[in-house]
C-alpha atoms as a PDB file:
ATOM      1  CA  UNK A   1      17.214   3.792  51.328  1.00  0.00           C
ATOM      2  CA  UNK A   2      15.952   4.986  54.579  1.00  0.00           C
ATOM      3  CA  UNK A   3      13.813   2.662  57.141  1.00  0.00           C
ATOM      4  CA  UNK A   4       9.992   3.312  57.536  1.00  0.00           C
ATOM      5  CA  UNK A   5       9.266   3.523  61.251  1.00  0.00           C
ATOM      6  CA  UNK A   6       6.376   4.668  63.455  1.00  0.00           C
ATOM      7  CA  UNK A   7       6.044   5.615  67.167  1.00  0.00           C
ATOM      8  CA  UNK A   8       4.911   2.841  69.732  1.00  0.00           C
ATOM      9  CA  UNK A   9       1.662   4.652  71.534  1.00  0.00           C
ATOM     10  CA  UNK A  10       3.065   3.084  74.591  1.00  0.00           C
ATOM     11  CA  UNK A  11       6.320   3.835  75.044  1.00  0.00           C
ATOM     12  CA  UNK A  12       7.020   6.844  72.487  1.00  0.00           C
ATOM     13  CA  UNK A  13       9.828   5.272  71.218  1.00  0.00           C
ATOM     14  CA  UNK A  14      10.200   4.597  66.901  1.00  0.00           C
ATOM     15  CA  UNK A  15       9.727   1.147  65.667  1.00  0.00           C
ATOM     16  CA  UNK A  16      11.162  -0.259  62.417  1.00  0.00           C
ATOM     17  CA  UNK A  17       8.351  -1.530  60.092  1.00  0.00           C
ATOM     18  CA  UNK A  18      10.559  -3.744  57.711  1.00  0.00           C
ATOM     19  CA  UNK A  19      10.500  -1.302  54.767  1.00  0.00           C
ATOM     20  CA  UNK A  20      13.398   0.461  53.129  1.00  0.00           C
ATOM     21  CA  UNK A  21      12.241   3.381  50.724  1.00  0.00           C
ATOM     22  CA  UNK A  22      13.833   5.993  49.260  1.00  0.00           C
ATOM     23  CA  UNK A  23      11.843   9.375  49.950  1.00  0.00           C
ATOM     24  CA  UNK A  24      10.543   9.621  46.821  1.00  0.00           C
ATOM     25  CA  UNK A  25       8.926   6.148  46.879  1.00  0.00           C
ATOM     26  CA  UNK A  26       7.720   6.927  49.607  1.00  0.00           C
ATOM     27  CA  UNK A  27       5.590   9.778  48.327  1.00  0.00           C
ATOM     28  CA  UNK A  28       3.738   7.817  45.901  1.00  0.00           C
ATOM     29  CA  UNK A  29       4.015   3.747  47.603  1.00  0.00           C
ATOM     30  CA  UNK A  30       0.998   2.443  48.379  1.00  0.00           C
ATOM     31  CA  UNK A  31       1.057   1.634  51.857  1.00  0.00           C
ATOM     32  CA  UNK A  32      -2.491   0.115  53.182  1.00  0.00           C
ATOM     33  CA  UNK A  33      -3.410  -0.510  56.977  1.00  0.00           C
ATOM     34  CA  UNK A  34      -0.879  -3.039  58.435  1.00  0.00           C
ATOM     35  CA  UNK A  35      -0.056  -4.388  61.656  1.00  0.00           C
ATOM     36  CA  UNK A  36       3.088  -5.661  63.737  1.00  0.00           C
ATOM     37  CA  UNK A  37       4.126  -6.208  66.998  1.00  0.00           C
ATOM     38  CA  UNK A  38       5.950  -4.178  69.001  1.00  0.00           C
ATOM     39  CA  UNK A  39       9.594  -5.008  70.382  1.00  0.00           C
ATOM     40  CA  UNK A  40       9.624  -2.621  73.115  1.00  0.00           C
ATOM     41  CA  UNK A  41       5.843  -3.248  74.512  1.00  0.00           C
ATOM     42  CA  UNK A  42       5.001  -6.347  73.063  1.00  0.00           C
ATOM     43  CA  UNK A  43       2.056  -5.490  71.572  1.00  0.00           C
ATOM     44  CA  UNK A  44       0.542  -5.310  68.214  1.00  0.00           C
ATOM     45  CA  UNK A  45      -0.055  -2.363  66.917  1.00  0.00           C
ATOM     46  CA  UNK A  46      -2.385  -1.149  63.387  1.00  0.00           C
ATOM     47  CA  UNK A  47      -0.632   1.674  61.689  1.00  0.00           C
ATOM     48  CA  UNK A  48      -0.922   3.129  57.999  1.00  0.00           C
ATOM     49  CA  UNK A  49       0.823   6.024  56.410  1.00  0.00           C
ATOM     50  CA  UNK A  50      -0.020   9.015  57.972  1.00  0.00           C
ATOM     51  CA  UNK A  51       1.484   7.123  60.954  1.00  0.00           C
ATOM     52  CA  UNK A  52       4.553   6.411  59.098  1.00  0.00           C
ATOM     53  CA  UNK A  53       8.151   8.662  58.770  1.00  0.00           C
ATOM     54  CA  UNK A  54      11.294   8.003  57.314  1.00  0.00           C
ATOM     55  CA  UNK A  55      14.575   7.332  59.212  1.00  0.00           C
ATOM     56  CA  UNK A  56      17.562   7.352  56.999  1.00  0.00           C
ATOM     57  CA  UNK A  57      20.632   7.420  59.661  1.00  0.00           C
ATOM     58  CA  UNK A  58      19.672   4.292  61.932  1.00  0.00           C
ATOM     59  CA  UNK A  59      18.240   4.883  65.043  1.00  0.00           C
ATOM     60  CA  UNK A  60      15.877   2.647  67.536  1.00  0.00           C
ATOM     61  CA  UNK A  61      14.407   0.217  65.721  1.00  0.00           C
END
């Protein structure tokens, strides 16, 4: 399973959005507009799919 992350518009650097997806459920899960709050700005921040990527070996999260 790999982590779903997206990038923090402030800072550039990948946040971890709680999910763990293989890629191909990925592909077809239905991910709607969602929201959380960033650990490196503090802020929260809306983000959807086409602002999500997969991160399967770790990383910042």
């Amino acid at each position: 399973m790999a982590r779903v992350m997206i990038e923090c518009p402030n800072t550039g650097r990948m946040i971890y959005t709680g999910l763990n997806l293989s890629w191909t459920t990925f592909e077809t899960y239905e991910i709607g507009e969602s929201c959380i709050k960033c650990a490196h700005c503090g802020e929260v921040h809306e983000w959807s799919r086409s602002d999500a990527m997969l991160d399967e070996v770790g990383g910042e999260g």
